[in-house]
N, C-alpha and C. Protein backbone atom coordinates (compact mmCIF):
# COMPACT_ATOMS: atom_id res chain seq x y z
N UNK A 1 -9.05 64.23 21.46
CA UNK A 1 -9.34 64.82 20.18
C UNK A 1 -10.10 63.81 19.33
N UNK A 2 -11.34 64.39 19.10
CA UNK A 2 -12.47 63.33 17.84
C UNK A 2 -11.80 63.57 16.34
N UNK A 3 -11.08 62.17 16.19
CA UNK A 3 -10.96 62.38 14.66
C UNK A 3 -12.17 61.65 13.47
N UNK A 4 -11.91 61.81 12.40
CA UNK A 4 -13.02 61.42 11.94
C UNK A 4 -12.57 60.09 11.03
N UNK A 5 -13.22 59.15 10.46
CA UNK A 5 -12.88 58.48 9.46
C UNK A 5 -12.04 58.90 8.30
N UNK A 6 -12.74 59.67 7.50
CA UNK A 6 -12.01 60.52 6.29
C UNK A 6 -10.06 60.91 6.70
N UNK A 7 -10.03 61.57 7.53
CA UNK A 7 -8.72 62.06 8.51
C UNK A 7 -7.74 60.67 8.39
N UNK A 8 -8.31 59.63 9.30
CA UNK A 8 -7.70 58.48 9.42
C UNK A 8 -7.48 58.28 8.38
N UNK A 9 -8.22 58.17 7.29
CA UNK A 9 -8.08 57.45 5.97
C UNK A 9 -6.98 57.95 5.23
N UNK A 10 -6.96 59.25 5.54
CA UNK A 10 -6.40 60.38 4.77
C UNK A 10 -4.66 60.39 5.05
N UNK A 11 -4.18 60.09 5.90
CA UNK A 11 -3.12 60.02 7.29
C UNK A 11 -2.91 59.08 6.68
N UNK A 12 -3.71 57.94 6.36
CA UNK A 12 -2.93 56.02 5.95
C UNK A 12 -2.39 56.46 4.64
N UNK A 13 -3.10 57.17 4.19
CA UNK A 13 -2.79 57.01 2.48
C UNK A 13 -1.73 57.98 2.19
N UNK A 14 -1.71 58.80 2.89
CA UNK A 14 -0.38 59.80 2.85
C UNK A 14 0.46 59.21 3.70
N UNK A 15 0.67 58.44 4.44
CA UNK A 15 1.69 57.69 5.09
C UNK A 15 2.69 56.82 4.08
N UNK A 16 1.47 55.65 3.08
CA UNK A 16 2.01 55.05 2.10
C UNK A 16 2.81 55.49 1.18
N UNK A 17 2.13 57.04 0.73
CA UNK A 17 2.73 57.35 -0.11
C UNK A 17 3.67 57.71 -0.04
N UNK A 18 4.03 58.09 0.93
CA UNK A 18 5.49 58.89 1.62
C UNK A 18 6.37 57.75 1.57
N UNK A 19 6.23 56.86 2.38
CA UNK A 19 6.74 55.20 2.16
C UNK A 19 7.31 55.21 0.99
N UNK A 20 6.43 54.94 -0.24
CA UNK A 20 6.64 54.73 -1.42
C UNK A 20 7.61 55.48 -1.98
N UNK A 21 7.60 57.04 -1.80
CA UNK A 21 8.26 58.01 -2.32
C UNK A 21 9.80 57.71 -1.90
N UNK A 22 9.85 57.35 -0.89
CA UNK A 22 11.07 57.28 -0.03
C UNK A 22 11.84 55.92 -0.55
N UNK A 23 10.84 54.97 -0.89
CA UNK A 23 11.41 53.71 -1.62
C UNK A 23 12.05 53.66 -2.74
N UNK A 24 11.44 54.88 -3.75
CA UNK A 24 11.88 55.19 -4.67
C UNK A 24 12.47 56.36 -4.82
N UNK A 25 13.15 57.08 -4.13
CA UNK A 25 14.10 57.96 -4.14
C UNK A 25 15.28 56.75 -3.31
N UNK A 26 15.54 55.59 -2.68
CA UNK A 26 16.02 54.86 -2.17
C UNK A 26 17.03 53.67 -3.44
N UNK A 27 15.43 53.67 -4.49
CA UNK A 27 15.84 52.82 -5.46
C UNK A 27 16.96 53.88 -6.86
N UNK A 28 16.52 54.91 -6.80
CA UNK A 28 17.44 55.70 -7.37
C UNK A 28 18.63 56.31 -6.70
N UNK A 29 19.11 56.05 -6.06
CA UNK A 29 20.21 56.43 -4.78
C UNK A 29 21.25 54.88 -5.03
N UNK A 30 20.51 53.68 -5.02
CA UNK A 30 20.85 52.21 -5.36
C UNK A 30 21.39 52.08 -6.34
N UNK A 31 20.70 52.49 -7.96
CA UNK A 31 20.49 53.04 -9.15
C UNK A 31 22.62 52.54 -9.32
N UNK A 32 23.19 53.77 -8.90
CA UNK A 32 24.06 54.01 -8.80
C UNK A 32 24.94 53.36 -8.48
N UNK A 33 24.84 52.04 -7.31
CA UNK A 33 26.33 51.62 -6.63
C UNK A 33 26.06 50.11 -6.99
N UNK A 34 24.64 49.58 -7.44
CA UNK A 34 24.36 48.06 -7.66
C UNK A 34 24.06 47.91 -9.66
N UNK A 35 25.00 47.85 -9.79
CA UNK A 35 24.87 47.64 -10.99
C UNK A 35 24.47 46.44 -11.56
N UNK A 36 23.64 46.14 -12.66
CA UNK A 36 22.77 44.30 -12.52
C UNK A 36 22.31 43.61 -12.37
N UNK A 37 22.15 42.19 -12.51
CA UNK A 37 21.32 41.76 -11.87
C UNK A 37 22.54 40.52 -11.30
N UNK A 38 22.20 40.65 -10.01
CA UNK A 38 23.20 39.42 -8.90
C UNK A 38 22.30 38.54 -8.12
N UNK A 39 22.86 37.79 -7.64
CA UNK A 39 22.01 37.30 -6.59
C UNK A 39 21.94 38.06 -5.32
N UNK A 40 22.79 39.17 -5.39
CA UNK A 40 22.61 39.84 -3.80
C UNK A 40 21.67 40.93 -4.34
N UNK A 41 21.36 41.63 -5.20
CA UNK A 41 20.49 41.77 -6.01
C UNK A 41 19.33 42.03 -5.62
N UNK A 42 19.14 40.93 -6.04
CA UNK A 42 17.49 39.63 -6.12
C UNK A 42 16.93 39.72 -5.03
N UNK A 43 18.23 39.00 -3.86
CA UNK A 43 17.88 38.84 -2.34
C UNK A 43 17.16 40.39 -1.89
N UNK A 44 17.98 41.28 -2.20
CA UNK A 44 17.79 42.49 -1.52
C UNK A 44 16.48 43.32 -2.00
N UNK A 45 16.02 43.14 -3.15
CA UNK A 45 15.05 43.04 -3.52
C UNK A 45 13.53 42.35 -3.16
N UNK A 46 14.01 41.23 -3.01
CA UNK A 46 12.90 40.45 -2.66
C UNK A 46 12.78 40.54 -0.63
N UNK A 47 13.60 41.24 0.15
CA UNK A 47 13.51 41.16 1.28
C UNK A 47 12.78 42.72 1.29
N UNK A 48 13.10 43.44 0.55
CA UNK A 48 12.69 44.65 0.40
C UNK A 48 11.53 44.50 0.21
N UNK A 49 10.60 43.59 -0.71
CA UNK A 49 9.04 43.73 -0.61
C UNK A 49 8.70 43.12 0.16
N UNK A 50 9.01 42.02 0.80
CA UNK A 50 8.17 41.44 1.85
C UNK A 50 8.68 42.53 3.29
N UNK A 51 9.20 43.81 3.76
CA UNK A 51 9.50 44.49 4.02
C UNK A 51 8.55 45.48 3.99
N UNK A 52 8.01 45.82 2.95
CA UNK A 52 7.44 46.81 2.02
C UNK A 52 5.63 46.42 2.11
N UNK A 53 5.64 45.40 2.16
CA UNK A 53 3.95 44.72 2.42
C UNK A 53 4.20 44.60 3.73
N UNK A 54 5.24 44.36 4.39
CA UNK A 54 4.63 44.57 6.07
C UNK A 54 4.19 45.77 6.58
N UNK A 55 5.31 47.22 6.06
CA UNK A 55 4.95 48.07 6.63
C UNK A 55 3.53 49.09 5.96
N UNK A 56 3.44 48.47 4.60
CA UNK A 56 2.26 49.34 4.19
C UNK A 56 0.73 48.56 5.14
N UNK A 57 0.82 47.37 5.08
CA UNK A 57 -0.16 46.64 5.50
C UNK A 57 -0.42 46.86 6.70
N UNK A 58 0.79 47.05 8.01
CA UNK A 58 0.47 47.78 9.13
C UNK A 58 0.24 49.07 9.09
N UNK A 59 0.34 50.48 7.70
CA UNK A 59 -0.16 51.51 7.65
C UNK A 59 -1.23 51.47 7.38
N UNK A 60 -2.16 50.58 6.78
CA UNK A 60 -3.43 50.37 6.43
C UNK A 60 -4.58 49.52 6.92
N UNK A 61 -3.70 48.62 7.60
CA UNK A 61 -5.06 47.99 8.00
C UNK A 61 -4.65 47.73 9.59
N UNK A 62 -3.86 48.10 10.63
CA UNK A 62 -3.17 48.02 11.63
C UNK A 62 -4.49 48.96 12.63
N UNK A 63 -4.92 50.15 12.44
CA UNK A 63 -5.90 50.61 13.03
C UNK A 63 -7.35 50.37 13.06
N UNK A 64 -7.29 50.24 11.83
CA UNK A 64 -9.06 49.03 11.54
C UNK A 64 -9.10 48.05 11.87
N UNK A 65 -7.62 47.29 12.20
CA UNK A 65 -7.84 45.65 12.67
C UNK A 65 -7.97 45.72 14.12
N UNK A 66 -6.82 46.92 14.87
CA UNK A 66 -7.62 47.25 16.46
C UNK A 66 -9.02 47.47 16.65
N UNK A 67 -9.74 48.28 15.51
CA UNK A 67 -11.67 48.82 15.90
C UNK A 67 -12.06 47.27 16.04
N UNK A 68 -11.60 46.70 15.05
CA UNK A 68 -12.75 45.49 14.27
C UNK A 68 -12.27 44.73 16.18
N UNK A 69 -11.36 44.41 16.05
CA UNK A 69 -11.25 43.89 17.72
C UNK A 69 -11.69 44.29 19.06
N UNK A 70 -11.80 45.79 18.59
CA UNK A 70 -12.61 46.41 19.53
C UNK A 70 -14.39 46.86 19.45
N UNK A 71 -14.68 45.76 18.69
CA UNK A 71 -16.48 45.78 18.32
C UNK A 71 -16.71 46.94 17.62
N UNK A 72 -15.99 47.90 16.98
CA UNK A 72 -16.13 48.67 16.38
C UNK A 72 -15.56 49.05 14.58
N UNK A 73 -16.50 47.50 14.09
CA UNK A 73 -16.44 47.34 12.59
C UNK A 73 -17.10 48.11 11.49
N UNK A 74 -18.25 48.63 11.88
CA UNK A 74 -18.27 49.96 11.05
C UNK A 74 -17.33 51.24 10.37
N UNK A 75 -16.96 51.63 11.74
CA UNK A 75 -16.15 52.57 11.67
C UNK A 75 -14.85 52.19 10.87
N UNK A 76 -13.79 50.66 11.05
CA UNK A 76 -13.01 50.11 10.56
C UNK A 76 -13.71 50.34 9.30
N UNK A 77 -14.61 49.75 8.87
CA UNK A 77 -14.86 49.75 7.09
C UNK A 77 -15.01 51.08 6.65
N UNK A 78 -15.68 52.30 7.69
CA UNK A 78 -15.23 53.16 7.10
C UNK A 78 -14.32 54.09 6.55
N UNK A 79 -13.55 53.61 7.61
CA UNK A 79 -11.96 53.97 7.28
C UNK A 79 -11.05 53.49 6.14
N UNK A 80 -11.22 52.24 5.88
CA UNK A 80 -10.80 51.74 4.99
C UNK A 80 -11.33 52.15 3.62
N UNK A 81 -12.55 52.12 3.69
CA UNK A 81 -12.83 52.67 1.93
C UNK A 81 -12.44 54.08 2.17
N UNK A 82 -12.43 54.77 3.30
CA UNK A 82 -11.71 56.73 2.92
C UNK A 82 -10.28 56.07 2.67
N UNK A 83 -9.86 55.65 2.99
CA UNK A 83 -8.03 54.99 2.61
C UNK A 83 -7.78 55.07 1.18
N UNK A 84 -9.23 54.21 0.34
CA UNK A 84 -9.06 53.67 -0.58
C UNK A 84 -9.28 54.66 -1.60
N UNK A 85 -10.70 55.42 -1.06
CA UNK A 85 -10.99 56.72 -1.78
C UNK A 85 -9.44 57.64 -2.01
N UNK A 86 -8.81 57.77 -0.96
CA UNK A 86 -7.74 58.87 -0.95
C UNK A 86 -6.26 58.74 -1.54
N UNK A 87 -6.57 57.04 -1.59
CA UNK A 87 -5.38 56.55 -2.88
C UNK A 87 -5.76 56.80 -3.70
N UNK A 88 -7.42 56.92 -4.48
CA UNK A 88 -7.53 57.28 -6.07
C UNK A 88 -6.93 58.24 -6.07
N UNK A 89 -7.55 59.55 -4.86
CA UNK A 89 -7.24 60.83 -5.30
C UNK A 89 -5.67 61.26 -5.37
N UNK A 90 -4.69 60.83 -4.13
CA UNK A 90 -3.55 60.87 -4.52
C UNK A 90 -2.78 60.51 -6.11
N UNK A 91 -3.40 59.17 -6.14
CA UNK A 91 -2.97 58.86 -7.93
C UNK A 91 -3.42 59.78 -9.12
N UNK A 92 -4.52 59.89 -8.93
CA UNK A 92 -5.16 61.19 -9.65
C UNK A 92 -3.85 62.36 -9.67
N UNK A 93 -4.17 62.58 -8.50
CA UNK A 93 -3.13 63.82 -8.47
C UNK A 93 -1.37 63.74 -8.96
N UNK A 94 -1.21 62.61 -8.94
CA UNK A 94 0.59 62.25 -9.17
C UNK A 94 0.17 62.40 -10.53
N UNK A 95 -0.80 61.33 -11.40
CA UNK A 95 -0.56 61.35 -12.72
C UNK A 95 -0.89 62.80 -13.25
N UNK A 96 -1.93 63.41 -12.71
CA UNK A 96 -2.33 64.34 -13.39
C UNK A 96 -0.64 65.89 -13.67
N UNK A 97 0.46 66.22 -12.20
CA UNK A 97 0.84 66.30 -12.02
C UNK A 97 2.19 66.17 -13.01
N UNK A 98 2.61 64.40 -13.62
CA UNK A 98 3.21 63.70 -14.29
C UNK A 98 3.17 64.73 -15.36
N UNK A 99 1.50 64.37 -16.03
CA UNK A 99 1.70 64.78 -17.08
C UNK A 99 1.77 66.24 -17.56
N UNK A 100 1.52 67.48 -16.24
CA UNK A 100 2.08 68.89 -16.59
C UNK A 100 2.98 68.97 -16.65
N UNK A 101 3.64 68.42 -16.11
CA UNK A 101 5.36 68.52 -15.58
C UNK A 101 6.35 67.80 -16.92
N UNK A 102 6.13 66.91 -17.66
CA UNK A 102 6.85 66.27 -18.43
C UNK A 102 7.40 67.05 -19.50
């Protein structure tokens, strides 16, 4: 099956966001049983983003870094700016969204 750039791009950025969504329905679920600020806290926090930049960073740049290895760096850059394009539009769409809903 020929996918296209845009698709790929499209797939990363809805991957993240899902990620994200899930992080933060995770952090409000937390909300509840960690009251404060602790040092277990902090820790859990701070393991959580370096956690959080691994797996977005392998949703985003994990398939463009196979092309670019596989002599096929065009296509990698094109993918990446549809990624980037399709985060505006997702954000677009959350805020715009935000603010009917409020």
């Amino acid at each position: 099956m020929k996918t296209t750039p845009s698709l790929i791009g499209f797939l990363e950025a809805l991957g993240v966001s899902i990620y994200c969504a899930l992080i933060a329905w995770l952090f409000s679920f937390m909300e509840k049983f960690f009251a404060g600020p602790g040092y277990t806290n902090i820790a859990l926090m701070l393991i959580l983003l370096v956690f959080s930049a691994a797996v977005c960073g392998f949703l985003v740049f994990g398939y463009p870094v196979y092309l670019i290895l596989n002599k096929q760096t065009k296509k990698a850059l094109f993918i990446l700016g549809f990624c980037a394009l399709w985060f505006v539009g997702i954000i677009l769409v959350s805020i715009i969204l935000i603010l009917v809903f409020k």
